[in-house]
C-alpha atoms as a PDB file:
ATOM      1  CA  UNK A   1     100.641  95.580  54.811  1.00  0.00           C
ATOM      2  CA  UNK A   2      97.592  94.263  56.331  1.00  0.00           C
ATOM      3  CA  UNK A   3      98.283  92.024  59.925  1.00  0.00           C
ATOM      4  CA  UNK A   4      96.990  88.833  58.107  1.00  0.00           C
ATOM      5  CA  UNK A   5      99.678  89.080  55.031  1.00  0.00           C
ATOM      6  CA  UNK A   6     102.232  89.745  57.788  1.00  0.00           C
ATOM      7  CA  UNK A   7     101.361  86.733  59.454  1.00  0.00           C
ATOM      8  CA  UNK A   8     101.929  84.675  56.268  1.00  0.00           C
ATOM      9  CA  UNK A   9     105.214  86.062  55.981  1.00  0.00           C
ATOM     10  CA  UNK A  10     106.207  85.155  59.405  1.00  0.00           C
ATOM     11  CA  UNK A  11     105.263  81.885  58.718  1.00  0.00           C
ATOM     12  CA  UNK A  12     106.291  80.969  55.650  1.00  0.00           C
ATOM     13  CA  UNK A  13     109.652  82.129  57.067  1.00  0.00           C
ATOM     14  CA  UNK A  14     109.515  80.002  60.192  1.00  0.00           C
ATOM     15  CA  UNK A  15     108.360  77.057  58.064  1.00  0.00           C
ATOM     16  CA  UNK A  16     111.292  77.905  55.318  1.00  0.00           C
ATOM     17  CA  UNK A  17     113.784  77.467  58.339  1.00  0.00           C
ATOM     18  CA  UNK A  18     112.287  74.631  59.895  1.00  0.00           C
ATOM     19  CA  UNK A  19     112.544  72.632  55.714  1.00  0.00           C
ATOM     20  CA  UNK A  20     116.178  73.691  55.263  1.00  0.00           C
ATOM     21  CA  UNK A  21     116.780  72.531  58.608  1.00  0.00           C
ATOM     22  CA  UNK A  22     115.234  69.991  58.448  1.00  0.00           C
ATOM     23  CA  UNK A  23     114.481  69.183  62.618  1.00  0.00           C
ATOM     24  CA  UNK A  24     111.181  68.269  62.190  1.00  0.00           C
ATOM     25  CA  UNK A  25     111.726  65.213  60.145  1.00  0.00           C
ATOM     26  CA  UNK A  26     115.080  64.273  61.366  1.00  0.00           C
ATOM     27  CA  UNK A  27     114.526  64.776  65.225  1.00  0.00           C
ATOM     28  CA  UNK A  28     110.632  65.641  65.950  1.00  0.00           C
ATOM     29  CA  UNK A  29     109.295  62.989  63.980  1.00  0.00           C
ATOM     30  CA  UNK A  30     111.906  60.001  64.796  1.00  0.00           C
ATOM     31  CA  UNK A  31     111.182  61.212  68.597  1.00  0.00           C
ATOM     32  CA  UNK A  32     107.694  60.831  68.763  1.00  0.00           C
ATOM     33  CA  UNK A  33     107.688  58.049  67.120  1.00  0.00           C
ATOM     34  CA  UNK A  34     110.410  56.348  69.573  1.00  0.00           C
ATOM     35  CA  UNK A  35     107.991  57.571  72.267  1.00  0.00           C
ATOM     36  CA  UNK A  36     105.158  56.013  70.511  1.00  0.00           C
ATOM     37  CA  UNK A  37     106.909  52.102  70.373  1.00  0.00           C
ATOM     38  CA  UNK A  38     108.381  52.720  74.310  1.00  0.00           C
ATOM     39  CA  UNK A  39     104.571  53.339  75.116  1.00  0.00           C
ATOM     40  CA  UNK A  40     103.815  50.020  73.648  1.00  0.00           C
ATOM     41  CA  UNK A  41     106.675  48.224  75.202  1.00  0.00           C
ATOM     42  CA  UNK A  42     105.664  49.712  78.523  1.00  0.00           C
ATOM     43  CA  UNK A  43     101.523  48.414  78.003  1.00  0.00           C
ATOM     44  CA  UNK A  44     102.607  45.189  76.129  1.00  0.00           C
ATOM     45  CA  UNK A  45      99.012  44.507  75.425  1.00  0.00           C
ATOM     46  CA  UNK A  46      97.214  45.006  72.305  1.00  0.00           C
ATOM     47  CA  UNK A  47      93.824  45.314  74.415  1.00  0.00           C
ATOM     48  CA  UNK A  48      94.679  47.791  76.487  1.00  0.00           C
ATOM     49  CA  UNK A  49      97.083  49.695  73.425  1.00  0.00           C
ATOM     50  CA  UNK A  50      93.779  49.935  71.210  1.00  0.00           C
ATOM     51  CA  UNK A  51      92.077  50.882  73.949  1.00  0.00           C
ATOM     52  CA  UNK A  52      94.552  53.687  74.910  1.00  0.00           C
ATOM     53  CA  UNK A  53      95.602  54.564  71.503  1.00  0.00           C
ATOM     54  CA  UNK A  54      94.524  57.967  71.281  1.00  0.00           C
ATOM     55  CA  UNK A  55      95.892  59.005  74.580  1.00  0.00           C
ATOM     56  CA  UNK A  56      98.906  57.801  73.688  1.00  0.00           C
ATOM     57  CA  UNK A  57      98.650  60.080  70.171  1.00  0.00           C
ATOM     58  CA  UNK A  58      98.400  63.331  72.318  1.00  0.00           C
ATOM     59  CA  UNK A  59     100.411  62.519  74.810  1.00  0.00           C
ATOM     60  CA  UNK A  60     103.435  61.777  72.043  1.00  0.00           C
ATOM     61  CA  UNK A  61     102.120  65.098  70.108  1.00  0.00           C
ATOM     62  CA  UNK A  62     102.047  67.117  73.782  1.00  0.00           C
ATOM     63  CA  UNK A  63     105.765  66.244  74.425  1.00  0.00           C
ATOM     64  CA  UNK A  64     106.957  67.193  70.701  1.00  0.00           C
ATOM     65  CA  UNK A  65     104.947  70.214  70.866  1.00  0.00           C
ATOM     66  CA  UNK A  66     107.790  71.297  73.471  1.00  0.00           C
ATOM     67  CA  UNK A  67     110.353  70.730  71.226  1.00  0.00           C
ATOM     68  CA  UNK A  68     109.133  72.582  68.147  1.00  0.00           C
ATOM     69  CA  UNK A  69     107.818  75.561  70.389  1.00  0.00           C
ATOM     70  CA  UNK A  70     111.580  75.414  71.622  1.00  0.00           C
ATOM     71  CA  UNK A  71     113.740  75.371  68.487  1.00  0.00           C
ATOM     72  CA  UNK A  72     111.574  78.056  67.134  1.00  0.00           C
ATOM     73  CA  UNK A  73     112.016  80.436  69.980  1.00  0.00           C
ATOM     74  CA  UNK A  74     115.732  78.837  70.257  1.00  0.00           C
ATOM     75  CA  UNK A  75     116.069  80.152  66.588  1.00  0.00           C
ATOM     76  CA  UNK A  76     114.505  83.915  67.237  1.00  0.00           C
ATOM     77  CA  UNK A  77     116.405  84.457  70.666  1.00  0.00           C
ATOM     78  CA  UNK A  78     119.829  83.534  69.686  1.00  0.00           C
ATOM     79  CA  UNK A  79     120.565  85.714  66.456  1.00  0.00           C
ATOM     80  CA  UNK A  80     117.627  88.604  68.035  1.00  0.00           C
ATOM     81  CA  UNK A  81     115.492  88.188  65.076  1.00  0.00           C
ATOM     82  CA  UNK A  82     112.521  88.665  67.438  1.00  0.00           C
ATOM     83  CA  UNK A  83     114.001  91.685  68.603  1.00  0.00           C
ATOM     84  CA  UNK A  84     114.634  92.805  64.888  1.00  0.00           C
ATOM     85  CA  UNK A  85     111.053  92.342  63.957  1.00  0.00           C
ATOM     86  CA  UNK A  86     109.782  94.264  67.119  1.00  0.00           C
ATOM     87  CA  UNK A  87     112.225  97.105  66.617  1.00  0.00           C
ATOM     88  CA  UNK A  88     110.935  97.066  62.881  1.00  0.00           C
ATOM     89  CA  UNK A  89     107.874  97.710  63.944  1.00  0.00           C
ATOM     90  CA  UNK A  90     106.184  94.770  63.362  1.00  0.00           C
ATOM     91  CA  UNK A  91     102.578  94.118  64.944  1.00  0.00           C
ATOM     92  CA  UNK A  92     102.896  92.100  67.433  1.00  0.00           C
ATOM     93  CA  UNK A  93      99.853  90.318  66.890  1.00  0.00           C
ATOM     94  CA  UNK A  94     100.917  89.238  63.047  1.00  0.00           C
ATOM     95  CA  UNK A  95     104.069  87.835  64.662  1.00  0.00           C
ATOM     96  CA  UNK A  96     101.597  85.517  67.411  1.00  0.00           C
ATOM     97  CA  UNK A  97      99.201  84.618  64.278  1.00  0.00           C
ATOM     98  CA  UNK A  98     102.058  83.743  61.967  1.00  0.00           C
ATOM     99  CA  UNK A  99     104.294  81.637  64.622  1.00  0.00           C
ATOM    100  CA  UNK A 100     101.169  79.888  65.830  1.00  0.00           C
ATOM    101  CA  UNK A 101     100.217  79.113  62.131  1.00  0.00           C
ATOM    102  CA  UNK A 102     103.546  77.380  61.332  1.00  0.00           C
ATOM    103  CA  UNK A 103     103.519  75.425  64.601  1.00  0.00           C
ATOM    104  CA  UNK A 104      99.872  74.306  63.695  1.00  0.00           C
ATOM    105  CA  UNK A 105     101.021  73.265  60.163  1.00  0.00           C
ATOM    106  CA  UNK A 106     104.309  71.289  61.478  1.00  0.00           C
ATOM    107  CA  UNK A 107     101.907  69.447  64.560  1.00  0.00           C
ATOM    108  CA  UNK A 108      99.214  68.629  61.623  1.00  0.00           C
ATOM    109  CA  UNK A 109     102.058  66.985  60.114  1.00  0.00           C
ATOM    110  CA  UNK A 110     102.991  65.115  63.002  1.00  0.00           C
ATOM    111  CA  UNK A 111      99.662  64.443  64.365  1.00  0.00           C
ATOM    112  CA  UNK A 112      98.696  62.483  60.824  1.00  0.00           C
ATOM    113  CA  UNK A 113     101.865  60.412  61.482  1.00  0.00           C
ATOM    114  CA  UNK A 114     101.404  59.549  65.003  1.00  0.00           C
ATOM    115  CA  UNK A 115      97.870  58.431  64.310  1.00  0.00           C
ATOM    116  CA  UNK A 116      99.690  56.107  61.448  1.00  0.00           C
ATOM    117  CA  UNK A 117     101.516  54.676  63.337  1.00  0.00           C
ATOM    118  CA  UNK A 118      98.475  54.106  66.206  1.00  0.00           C
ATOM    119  CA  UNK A 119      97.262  51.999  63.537  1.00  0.00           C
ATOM    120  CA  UNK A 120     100.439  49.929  62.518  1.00  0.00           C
ATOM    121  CA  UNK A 121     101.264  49.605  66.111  1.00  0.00           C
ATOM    122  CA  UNK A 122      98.391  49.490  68.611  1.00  0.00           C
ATOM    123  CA  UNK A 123      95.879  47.998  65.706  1.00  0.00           C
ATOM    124  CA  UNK A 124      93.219  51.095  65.819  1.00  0.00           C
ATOM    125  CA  UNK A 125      91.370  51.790  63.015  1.00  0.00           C
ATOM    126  CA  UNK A 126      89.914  55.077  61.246  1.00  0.00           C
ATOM    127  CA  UNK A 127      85.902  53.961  60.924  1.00  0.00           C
ATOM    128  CA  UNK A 128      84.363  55.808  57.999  1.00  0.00           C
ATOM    129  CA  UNK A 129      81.548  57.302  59.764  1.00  0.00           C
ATOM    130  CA  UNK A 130      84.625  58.820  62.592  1.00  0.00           C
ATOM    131  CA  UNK A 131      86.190  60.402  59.751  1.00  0.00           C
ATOM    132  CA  UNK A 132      84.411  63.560  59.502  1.00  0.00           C
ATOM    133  CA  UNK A 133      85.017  63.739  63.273  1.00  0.00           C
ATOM    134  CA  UNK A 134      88.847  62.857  63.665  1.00  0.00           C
ATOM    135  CA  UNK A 135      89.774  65.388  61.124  1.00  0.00           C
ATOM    136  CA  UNK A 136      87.249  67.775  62.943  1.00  0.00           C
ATOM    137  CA  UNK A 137      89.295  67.002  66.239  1.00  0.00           C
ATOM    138  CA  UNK A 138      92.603  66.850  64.507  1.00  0.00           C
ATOM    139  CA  UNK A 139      91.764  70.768  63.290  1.00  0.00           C
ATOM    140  CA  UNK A 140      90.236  72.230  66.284  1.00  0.00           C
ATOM    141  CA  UNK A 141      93.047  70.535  69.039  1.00  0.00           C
ATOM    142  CA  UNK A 142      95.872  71.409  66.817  1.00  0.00           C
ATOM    143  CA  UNK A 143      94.689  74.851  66.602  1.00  0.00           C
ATOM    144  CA  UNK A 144      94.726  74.829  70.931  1.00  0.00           C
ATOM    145  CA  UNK A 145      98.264  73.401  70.934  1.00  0.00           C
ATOM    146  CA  UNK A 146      99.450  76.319  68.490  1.00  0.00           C
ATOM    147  CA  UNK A 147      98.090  79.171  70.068  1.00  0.00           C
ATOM    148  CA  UNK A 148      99.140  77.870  73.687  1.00  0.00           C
ATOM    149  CA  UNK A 149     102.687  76.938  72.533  1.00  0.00           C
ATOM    150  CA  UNK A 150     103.094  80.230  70.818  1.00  0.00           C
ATOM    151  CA  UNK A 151     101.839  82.305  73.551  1.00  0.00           C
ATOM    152  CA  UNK A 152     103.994  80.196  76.593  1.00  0.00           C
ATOM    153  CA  UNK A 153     106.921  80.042  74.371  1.00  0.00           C
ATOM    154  CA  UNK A 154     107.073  83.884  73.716  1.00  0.00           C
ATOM    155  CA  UNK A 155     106.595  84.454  77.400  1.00  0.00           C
ATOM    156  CA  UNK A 156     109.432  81.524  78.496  1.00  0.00           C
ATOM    157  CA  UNK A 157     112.509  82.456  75.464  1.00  0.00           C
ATOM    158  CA  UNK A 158     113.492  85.508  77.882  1.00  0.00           C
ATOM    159  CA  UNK A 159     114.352  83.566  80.663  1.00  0.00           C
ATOM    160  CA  UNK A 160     117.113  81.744  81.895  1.00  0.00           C
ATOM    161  CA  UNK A 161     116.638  77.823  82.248  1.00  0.00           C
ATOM    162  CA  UNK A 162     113.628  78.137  79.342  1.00  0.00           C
ATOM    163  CA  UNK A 163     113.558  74.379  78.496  1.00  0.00           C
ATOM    164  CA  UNK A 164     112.749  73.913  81.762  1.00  0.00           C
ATOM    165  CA  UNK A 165     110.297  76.738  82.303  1.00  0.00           C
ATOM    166  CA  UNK A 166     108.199  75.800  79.026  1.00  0.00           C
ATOM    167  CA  UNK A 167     107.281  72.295  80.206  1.00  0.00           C
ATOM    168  CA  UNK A 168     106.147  73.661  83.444  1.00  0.00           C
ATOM    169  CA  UNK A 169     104.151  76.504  82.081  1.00  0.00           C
ATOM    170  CA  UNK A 170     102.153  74.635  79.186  1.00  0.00           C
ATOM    171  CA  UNK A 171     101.380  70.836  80.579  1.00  0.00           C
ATOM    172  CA  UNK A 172      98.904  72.489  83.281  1.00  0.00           C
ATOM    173  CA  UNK A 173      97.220  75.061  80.852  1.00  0.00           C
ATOM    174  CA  UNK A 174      97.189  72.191  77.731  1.00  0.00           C
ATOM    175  CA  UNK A 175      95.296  69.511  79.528  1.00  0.00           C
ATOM    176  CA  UNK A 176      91.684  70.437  78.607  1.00  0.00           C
ATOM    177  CA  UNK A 177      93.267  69.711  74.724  1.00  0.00           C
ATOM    178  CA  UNK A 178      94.717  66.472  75.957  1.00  0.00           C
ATOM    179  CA  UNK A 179      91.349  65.163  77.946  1.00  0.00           C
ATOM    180  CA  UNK A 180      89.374  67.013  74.955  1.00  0.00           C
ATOM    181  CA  UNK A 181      91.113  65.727  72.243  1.00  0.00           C
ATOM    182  CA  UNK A 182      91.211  62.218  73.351  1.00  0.00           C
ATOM    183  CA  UNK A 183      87.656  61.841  74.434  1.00  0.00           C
ATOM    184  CA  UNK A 184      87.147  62.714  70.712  1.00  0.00           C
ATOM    185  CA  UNK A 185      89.031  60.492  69.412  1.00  0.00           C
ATOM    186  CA  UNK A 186      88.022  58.059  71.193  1.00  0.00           C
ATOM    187  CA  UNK A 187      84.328  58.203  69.987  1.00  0.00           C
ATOM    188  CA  UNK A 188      85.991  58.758  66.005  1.00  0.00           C
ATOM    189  CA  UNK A 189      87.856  55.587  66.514  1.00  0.00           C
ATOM    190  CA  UNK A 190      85.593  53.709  68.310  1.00  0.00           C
ATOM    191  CA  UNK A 191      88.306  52.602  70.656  1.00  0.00           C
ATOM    192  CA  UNK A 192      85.935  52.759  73.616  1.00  0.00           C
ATOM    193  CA  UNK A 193      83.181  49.733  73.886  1.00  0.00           C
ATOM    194  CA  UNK A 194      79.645  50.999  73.472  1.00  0.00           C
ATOM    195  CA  UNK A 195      81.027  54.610  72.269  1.00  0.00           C
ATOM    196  CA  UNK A 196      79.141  56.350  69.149  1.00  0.00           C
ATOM    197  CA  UNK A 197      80.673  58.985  66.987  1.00  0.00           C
ATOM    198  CA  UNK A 198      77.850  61.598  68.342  1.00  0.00           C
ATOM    199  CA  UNK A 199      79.828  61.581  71.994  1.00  0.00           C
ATOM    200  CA  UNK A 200      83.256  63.211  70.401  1.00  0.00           C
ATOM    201  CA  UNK A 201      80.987  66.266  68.938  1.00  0.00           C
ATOM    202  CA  UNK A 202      80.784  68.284  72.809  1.00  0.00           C
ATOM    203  CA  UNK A 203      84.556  67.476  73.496  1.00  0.00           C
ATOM    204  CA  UNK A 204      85.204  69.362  69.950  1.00  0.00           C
ATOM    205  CA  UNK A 205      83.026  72.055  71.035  1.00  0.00           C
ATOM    206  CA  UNK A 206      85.337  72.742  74.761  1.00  0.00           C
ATOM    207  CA  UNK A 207      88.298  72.207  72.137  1.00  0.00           C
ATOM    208  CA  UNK A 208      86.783  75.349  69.813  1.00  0.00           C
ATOM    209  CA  UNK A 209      86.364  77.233  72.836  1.00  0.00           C
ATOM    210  CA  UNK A 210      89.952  76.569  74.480  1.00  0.00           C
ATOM    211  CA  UNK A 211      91.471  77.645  70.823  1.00  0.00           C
ATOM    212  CA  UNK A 212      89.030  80.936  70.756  1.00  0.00           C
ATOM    213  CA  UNK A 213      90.180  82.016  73.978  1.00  0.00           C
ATOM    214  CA  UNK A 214      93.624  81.598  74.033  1.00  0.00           C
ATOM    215  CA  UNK A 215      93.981  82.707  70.086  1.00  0.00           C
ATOM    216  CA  UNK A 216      92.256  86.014  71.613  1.00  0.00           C
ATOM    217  CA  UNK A 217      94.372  86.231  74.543  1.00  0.00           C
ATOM    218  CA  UNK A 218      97.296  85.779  72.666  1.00  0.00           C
ATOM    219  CA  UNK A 219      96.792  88.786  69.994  1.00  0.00           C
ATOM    220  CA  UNK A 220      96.135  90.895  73.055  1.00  0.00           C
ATOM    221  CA  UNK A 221      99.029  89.963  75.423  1.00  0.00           C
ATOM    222  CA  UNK A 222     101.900  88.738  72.807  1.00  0.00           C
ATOM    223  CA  UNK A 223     103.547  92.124  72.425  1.00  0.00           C
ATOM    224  CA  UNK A 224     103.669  92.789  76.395  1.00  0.00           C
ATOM    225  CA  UNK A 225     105.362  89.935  76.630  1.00  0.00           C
ATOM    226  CA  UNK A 226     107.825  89.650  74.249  1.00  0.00           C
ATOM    227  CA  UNK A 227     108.789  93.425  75.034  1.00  0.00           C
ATOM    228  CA  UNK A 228     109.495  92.196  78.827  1.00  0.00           C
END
């Protein structure tokens, strides 16, 4: 089987786990939304909420990030499925691609949410000529997040005290997606007085690049470090 039809498999089975489960919609969700309302408690101001929205967005998608790249390690570790897979023979690099693509689809999920709720709670609004844009951004950051949160997560399940490790190892490395991401965002929405759509384009462009490089870096180093 080709490394590509692998990867599907590996995904569809993480994303099979994660429906009958059901944590993304019964914890994930509910807790970045909970994070989203205590931001606007904390800013009480629609001024400045508008004009922080999309900060807010990736800051609330950063910290859920941790807990989906969590449970699905969480899930791998604890009945040495990943161990299964490896001893299979598996290519390591299918099992990076197809973990990062089932993260990428749950965050896409998410992401679409939290920016719904931006809306209903801060008062931003999607412009039509953003669009093209914000779903550029949405693609390209969410993309980054996967590929780092795979990568960090594969290197942090073997260790002891790994929900602690994780935070510490991807907040540093993911902030070029956060700074990226919003600055884009931020031009889409028009959030930012005197900002036009063309100024989000170059912060898309560093996101491409971040998701190139660590998607590469990943199919090369994800077997060493799951075998350690």
């Amino acid at each position: 089987m080709s490394t590509w039809r692998i990867a599907l498999l590996v995904a569809g089975k993480d994303l099979r786990v994660e429906r009958r489960s059901r944590v993304v919609t019964n914890q994930v969700v509910p807790f970045a939304a909970v994070t989203m309302v205590m931001f606007a408690f904390a800013l009480d101001a629609d001024a400045v909420l508008q004009r922080v929205a999309p900060g807010l967005v990736w800051l609330a998608t950063l910290f859920s990030l941790l807990v989906l790249v969590q449970r699905s390690y969480a899930i791998e570790t604890d009945d040495g499925a990943l161990d299964a897979l490896r001893v299979a023979g598996v290519d390591p690099a299918a099992l990076f691609w197809g973990k990062a693509l089932a993260l990428a689809v749950q965050l896409a999920v998410l992401e679409v949410i939290l920016i719904g709720t931006a809306v209903v709670l801060y008062g931003a609004e999607v412009r039509a000529e953003g669009l093209v844009l914000l779903v550029t951004t949405l693609v390209t950051a969410t993309c980054s997040l996967a590929v780092v949160g795979t990568l960090y997560g594969g290197l942090a399940a073997g260790f002891r005290g790994r929900e602690t490790l994780l935070p510490l190892l991807v907040l540093p490395v993911v902030a070029p997606v956060l700074i990226g991401a919003t600055r884009a965002v931020e031009a889409a929405l028009g959030t930012v007085p005197g900002a036009v759509v063309s100024e989000g384009w170059p912060w898309v462009g560093l996101l491409a690049v971040f998701a190139v490089a660590f998607g590469v870096g990943g199919t090369l180093a994800f077997g060493p470090l799951i075998d350690e």
